[in-house]
Protein backbone atom coordinates (compact mmCIF):
# COMPACT_ATOMS: atom_id res chain seq x y z
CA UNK A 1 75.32 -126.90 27.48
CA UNK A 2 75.52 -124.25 24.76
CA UNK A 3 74.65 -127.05 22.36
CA UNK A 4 71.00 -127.41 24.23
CA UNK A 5 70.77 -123.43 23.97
CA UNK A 6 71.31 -123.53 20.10
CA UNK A 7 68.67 -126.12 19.89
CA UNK A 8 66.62 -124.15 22.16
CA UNK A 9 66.91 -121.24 20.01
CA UNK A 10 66.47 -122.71 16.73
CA UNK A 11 63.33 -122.19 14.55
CA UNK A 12 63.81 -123.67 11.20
CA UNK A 13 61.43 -125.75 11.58
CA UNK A 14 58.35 -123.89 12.96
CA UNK A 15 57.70 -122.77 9.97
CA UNK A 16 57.41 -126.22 8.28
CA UNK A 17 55.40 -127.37 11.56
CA UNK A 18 52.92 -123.89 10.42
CA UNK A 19 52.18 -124.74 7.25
CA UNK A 20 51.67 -128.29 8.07
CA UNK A 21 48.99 -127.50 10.42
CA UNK A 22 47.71 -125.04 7.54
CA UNK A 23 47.27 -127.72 5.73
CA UNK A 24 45.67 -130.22 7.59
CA UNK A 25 43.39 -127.12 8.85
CA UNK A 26 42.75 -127.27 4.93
CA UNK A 27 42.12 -130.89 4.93
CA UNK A 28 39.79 -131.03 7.42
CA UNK A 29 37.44 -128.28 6.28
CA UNK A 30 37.55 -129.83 2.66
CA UNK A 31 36.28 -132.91 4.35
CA UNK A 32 33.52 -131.45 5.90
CA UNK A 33 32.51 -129.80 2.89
CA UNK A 34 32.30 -133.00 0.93
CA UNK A 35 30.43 -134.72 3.82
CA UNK A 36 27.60 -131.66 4.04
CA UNK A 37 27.70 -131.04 0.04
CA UNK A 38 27.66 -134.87 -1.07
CA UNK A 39 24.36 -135.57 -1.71
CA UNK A 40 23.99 -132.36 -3.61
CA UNK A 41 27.22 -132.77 -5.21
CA UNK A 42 26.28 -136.31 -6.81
CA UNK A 43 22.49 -135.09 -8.10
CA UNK A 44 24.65 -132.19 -9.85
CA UNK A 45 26.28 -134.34 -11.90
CA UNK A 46 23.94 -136.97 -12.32
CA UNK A 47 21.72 -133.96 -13.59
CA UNK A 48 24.71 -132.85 -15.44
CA UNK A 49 25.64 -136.01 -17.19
CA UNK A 50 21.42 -136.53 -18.17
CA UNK A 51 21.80 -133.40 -19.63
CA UNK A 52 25.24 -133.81 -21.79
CA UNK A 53 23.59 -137.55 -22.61
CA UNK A 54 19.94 -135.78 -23.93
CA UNK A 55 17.72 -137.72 -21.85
């Protein structure tokens, strides 16, 4: 029984759980970005690399 409590009471690893789910948060938002900004993103550097070749 007092072996359930100590697990019960044990939080090492909510904190690895936390930033886990910080990072995914992370993930998820960078993929949206790149979905919305994609099209823009690729004329950039197409305009980018037209410029850098002179044409």
């Amino acid at each position: 029984m007092n072996l359930i409590k100590k697990m019960l009471r044990d939080q090492s690893g909510q904190g690895m759980v936390e930033y886990g789910l910080i990072v995914a948060l992370i993930a998820v938002a960078l993929i949206a970005a790149f979905t919305l900004l994609g099209t823009e993103i690729r004329e950039l550097f197409s305009r980018i690399v037209a410029t850098l070749r002179g044409v």
